[in-house]
Protein backbone atom coordinates (compact mmCIF):
# COMPACT_ATOMS: atom_id res chain seq x y z
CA UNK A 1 43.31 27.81 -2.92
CA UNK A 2 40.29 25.70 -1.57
CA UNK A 3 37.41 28.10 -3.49
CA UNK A 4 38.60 26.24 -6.80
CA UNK A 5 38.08 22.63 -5.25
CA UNK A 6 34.71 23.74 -3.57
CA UNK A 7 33.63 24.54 -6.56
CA UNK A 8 34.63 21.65 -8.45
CA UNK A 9 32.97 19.35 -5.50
CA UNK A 10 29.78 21.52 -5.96
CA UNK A 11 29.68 20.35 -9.88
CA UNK A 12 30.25 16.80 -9.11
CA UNK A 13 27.72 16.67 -6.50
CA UNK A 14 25.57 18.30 -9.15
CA UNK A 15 26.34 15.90 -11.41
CA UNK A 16 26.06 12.80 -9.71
CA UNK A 17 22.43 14.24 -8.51
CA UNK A 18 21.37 14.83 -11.99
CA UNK A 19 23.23 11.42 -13.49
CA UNK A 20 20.68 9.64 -10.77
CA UNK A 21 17.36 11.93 -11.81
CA UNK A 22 18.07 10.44 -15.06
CA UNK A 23 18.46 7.22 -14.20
CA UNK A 24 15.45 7.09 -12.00
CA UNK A 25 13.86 8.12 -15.07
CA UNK A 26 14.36 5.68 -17.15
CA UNK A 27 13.46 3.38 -15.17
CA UNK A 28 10.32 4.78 -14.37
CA UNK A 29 7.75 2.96 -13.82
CA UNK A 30 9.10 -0.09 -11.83
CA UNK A 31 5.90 -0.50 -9.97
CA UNK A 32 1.68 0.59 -9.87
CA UNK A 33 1.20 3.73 -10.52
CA UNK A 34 -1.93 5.50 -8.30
CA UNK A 35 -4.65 7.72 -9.65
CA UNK A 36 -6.26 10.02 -7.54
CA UNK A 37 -10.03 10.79 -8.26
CA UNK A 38 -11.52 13.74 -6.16
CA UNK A 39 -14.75 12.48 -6.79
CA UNK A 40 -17.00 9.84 -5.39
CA UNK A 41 -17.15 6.02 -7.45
CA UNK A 42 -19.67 6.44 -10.34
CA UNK A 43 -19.12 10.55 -11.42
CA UNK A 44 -18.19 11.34 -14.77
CA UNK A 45 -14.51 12.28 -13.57
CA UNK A 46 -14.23 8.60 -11.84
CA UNK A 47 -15.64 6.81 -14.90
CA UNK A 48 -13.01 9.26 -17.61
CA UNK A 49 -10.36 7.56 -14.81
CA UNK A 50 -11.05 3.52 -14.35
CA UNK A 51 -11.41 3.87 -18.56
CA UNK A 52 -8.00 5.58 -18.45
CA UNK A 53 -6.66 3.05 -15.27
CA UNK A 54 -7.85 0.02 -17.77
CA UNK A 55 -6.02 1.15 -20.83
CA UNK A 56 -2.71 2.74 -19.78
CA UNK A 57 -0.73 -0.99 -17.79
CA UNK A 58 -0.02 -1.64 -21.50
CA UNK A 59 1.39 1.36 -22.54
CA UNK A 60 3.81 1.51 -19.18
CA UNK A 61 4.00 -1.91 -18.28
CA UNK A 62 2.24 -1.60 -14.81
CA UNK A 63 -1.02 -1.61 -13.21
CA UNK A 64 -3.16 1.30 -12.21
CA UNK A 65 -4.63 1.80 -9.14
CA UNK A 66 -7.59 4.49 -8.67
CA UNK A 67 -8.60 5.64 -5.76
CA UNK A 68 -11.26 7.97 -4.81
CA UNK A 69 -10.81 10.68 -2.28
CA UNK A 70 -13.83 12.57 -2.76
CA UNK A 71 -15.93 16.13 -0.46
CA UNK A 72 -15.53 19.60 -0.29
CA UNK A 73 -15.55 20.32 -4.09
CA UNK A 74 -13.42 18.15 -4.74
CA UNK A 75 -10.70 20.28 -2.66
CA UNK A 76 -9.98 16.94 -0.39
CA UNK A 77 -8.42 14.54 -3.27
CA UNK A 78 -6.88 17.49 -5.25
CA UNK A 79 -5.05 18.53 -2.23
CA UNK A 80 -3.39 14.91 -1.54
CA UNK A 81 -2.62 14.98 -4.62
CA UNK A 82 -1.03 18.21 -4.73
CA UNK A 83 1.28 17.24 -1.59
CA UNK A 84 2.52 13.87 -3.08
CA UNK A 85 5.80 12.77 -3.60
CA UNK A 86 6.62 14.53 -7.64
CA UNK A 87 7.65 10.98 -8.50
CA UNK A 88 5.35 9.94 -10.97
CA UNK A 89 3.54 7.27 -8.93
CA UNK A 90 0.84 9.73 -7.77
CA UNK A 91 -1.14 11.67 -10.42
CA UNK A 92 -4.44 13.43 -10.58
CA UNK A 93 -7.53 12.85 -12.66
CA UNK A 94 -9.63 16.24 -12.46
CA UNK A 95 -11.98 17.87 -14.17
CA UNK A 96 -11.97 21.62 -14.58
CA UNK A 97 -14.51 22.13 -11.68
CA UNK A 98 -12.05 20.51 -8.93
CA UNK A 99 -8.50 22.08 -10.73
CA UNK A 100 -9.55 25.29 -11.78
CA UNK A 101 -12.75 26.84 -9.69
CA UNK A 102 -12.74 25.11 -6.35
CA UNK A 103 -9.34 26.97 -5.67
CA UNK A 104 -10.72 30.38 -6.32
CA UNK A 105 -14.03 29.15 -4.18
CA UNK A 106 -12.98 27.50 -1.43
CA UNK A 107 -10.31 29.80 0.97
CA UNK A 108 -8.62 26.71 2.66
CA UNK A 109 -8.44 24.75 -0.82
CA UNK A 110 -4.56 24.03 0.14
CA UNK A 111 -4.15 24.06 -3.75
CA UNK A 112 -4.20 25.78 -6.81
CA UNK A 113 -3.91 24.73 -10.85
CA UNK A 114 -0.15 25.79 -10.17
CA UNK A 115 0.10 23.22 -7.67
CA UNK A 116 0.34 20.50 -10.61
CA UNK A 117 2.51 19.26 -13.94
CA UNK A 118 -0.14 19.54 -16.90
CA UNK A 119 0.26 15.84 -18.48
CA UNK A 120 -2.55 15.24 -20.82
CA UNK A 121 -5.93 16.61 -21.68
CA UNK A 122 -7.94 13.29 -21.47
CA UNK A 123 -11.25 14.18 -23.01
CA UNK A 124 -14.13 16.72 -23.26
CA UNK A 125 -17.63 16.14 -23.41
CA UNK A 126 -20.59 18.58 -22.90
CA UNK A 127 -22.96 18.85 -20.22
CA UNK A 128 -26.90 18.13 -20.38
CA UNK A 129 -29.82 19.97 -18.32
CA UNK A 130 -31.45 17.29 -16.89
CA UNK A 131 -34.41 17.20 -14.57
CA UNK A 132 -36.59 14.10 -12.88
CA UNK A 133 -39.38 13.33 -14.52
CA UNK A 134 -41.74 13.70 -12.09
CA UNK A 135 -41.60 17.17 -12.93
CA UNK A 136 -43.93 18.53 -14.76
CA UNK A 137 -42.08 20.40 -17.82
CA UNK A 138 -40.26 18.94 -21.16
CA UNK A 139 -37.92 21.92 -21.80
CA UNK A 140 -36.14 24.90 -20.67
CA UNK A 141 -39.08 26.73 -21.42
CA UNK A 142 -41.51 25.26 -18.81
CA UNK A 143 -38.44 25.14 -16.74
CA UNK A 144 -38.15 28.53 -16.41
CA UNK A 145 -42.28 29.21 -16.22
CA UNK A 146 -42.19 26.59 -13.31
CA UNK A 147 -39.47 27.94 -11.53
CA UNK A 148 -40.79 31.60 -11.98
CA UNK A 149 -44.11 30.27 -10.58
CA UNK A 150 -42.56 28.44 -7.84
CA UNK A 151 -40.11 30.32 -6.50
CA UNK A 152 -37.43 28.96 -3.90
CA UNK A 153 -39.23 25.47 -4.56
CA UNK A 154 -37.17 23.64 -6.66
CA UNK A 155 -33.58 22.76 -6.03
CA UNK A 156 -30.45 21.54 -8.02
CA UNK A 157 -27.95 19.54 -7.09
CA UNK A 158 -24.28 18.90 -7.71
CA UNK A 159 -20.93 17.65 -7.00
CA UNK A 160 -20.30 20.51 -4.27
CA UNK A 161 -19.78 24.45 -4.42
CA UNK A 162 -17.20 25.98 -7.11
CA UNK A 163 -17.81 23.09 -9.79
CA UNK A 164 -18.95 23.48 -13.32
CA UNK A 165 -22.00 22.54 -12.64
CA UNK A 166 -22.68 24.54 -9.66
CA UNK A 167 -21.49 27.74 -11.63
CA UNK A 168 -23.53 26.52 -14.30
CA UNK A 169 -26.84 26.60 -12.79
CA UNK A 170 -25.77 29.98 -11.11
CA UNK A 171 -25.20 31.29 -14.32
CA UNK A 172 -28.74 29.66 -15.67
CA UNK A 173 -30.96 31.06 -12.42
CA UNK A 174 -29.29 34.77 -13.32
CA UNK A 175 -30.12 34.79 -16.72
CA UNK A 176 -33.31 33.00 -16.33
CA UNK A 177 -34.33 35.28 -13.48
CA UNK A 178 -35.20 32.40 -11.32
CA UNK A 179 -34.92 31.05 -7.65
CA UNK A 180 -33.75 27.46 -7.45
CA UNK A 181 -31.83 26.26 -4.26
CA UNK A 182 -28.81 24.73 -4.82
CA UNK A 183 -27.98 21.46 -2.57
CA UNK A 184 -24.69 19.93 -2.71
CA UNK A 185 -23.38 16.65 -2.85
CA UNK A 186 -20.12 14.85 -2.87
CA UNK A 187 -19.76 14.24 -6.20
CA UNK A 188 -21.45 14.17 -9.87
CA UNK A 189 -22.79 10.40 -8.75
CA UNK A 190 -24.62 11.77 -5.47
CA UNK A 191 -25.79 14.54 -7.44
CA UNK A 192 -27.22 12.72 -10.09
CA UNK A 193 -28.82 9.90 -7.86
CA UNK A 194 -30.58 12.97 -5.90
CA UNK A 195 -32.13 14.04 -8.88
CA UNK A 196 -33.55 9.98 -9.79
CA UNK A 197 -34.81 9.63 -6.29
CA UNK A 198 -36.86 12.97 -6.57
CA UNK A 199 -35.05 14.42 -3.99
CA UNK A 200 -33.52 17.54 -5.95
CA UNK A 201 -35.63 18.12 -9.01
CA UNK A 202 -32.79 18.86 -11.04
CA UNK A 203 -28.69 18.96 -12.34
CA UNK A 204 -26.47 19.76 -15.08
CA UNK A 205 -24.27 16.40 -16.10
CA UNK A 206 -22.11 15.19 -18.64
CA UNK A 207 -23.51 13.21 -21.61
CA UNK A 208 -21.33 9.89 -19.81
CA UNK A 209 -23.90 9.32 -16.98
CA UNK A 210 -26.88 11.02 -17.68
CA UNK A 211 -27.78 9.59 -21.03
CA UNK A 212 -27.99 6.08 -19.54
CA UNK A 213 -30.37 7.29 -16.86
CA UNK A 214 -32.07 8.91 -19.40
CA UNK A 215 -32.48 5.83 -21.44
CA UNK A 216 -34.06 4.15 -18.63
CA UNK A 217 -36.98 6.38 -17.98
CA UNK A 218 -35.17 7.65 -14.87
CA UNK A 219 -34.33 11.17 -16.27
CA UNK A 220 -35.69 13.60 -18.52
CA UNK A 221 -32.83 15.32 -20.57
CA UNK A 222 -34.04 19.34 -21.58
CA UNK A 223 -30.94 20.81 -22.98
CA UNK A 224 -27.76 20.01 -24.21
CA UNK A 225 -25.17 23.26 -23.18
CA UNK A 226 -23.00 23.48 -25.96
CA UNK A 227 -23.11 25.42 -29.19
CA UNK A 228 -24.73 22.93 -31.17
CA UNK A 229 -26.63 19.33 -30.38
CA UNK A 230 -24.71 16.45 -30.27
CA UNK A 231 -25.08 13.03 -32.27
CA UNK A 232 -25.58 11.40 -29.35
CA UNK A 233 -29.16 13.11 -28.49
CA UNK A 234 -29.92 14.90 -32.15
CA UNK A 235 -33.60 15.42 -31.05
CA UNK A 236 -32.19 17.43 -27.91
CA UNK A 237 -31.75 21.54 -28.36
CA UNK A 238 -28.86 23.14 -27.41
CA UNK A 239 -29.01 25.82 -25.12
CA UNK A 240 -28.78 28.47 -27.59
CA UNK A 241 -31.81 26.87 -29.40
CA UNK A 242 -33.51 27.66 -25.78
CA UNK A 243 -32.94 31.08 -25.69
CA UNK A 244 -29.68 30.86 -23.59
CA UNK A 245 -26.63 31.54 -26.13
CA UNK A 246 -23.96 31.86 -23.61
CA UNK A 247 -24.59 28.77 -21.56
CA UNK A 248 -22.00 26.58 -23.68
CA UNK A 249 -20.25 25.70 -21.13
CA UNK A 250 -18.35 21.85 -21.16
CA UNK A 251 -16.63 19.45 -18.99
CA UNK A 252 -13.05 18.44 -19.89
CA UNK A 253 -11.19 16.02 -17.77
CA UNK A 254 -7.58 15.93 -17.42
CA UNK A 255 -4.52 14.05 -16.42
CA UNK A 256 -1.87 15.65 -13.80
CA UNK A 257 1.17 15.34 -11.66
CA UNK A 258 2.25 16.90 -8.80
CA UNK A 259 4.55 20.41 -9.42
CA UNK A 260 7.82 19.34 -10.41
CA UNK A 261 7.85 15.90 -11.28
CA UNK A 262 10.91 15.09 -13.76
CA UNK A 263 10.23 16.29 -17.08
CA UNK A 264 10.70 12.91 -18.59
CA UNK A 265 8.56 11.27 -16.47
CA UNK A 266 5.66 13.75 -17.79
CA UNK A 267 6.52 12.94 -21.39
CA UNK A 268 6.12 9.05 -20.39
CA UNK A 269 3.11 9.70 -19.30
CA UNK A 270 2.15 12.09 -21.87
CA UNK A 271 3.15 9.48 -24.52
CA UNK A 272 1.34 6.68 -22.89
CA UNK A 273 -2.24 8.43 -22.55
CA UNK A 274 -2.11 9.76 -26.42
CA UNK A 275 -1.51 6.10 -27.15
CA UNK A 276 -4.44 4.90 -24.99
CA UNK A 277 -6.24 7.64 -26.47
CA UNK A 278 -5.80 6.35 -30.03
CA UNK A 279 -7.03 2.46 -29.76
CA UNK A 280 -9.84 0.59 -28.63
CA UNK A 281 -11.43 -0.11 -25.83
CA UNK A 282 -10.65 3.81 -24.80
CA UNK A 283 -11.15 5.07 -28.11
CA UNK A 284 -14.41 3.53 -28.86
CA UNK A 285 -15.93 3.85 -24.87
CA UNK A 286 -15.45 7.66 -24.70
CA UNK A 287 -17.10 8.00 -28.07
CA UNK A 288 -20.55 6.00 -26.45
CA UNK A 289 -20.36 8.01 -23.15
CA UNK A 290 -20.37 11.34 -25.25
CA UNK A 291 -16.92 12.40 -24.90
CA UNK A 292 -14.41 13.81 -27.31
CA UNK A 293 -11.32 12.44 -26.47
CA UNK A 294 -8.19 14.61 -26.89
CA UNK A 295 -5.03 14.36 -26.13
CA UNK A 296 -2.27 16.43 -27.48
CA UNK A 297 1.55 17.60 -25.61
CA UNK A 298 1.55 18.67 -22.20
CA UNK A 299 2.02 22.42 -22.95
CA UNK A 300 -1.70 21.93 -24.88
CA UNK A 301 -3.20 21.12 -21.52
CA UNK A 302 -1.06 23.70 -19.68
CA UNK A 303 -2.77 26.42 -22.42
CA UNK A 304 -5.59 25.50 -21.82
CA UNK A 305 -5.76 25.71 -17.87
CA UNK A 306 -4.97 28.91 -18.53
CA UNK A 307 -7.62 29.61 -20.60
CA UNK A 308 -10.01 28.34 -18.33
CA UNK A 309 -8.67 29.90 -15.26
CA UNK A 310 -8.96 33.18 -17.34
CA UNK A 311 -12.80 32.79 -18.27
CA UNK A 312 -13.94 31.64 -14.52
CA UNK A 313 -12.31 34.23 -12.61
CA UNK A 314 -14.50 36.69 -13.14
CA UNK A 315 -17.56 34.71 -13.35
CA UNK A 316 -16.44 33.39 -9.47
CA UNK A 317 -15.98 36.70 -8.44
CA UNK A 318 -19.09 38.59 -9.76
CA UNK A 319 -21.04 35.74 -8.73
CA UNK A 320 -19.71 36.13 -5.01
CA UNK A 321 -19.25 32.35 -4.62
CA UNK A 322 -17.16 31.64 -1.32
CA UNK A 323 -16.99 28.11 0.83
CA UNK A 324 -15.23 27.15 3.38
């Protein structure tokens, strides 16, 4: 006689728990949301995120704080990020290089893509070869001539092992047949200021942050590597102009929760960046950094991880890339 009333106690419980999940939702948010950034103040990723942090206390009623938690490939933000609270009040802005290939680069990452709720694909953009220009060469050409002449002389930098650009410039030396030295920094800002103060000769960087630089005299910009050149920088080849067809390789940056936040909580969110997404400032600012912006239901980010995750794997592995 009790198994019936134990069970009827079990779907009360159950419903009272679920009754309170939605109400929590719908209230959501009742105060500031926080954005992690795995980079360092200044990178592409960190710029994609105060642009995002600016436009979205509109859409949900509350501020936006950012706050960068940058090193070790971005592994050291991603991972907080990963253990939070699935409440909706810590999210993620990444870019594929921190979600998808420090995980399969770094043993200890404490993380994977699986770790995280896809919410929004924020915006793509491609990257750009760019070198000092101190040195003496004005396109991938006389890159590659230098470096073969030079070899184990010239270095790159970037945001730290396993991200895009790092696999980039692997993927560049093997198909170039050259010997640059990679030197890592803790983020795409670092990275790029090496490259201005002459002390790495050069990067590859999204169209948001070097075209500025470039503007100023303080970079020279070779390639653009993507299928075609962009209308940003229409006197710029792309890389398959240079000789190098299969370095297309862009930069997307996305927005994520923590692994099992409430399903209507996601589509909040999901709602509130495609409406940030279509009006100004957002709107107009990622078009004069370079960037495509995007958008699009959860499950279109979630695809696309997938995509991605498919692609690098076997890049990661036959290029033997391993950090600790």
């Amino acid at each position: 006689m009790r198994r019936p009333f134990r069970t009827a106690a079990i779907v009360a419980a159950a419903l009272v728990f679920a009754s309170t999940v939605s109400a929590f939702a719908q209230t959501y948010p009742n105060h500031p949301i926080r954005i992690i950034v795995p980079t360092p103040a200044g990178g592409p990723v960190d710029v994609i995120a105060r642009l995002l942090g600016n436009s979205l206390p509109p859409m949900l009623g509350q501020s936006i704080i950012v706050e960068n938690r940058p090193g070790a490939g971005n592994t050291i933000g991603s991972r907080f990020a990963a253990a939070a609270e699935p409440d909706g009040y810590t999210l993620l802005v990444s870019a594929a290089s921190g979600l998808i290939m420090s995980p399969m680069i770094y043993h200890n990452a404490g993380y994977d893509a699986a770790s995280f709720t896809a919410v929004a694909l924020i915006a793509e953009t491609p990257q750009l070869l760019v070198v000092n220009p101190d040195l003496p060469v004005k396109n991938v050409a006389e890159l590659v001539a230098y470096a073969k002449a030079h070899p184990g002389k010239l270095n790159y930098s970037t945001g730290g092992a396993g991200t895009l650009p790092h696999l980039t410039a692997e993927l560049f030396k093997r198909l170039a047949g050259v010997d640059i030295v990679h030197v890592p920094y803790k983020g795409g800002g670092p990275s790029l200021t090496a490259v201005v103060a002459g002390e790495t000769q050069m990067t590859f960087d999204t169209v948001a942050t070097s075209i500025q630089m470039a503007e100023a005299g303080k970079l020279r910009i070779l390639a653009v590597v993507g299928p075609q050149r962009i209308a940003e920088l229409p006197a710029v080849p792309a890389m398959p102009e240079a000789g190098f067809p299969s370095l297309t390789t862009g930069s997307w940056t996305a927005l994520l929760a923590p692994r099992g936040t409430p399903p209507s909580i996601v589509a909040n969110l999901n709602e509130a960046v495609n409406g940030a997404l279509a009006i100004e400032p957002m709107k107009g600012t990622l078009a004069r950094l370079g960037a495509q912006p995007r958008g699009g239901l959860p499950h279109v980010l979630a695809d696309h991880m997938a995509a991605e995750q498919k692609k690098w794997k076997p890049i990661v592995d036959d290029l033997n890339l391993k950090a600790d």
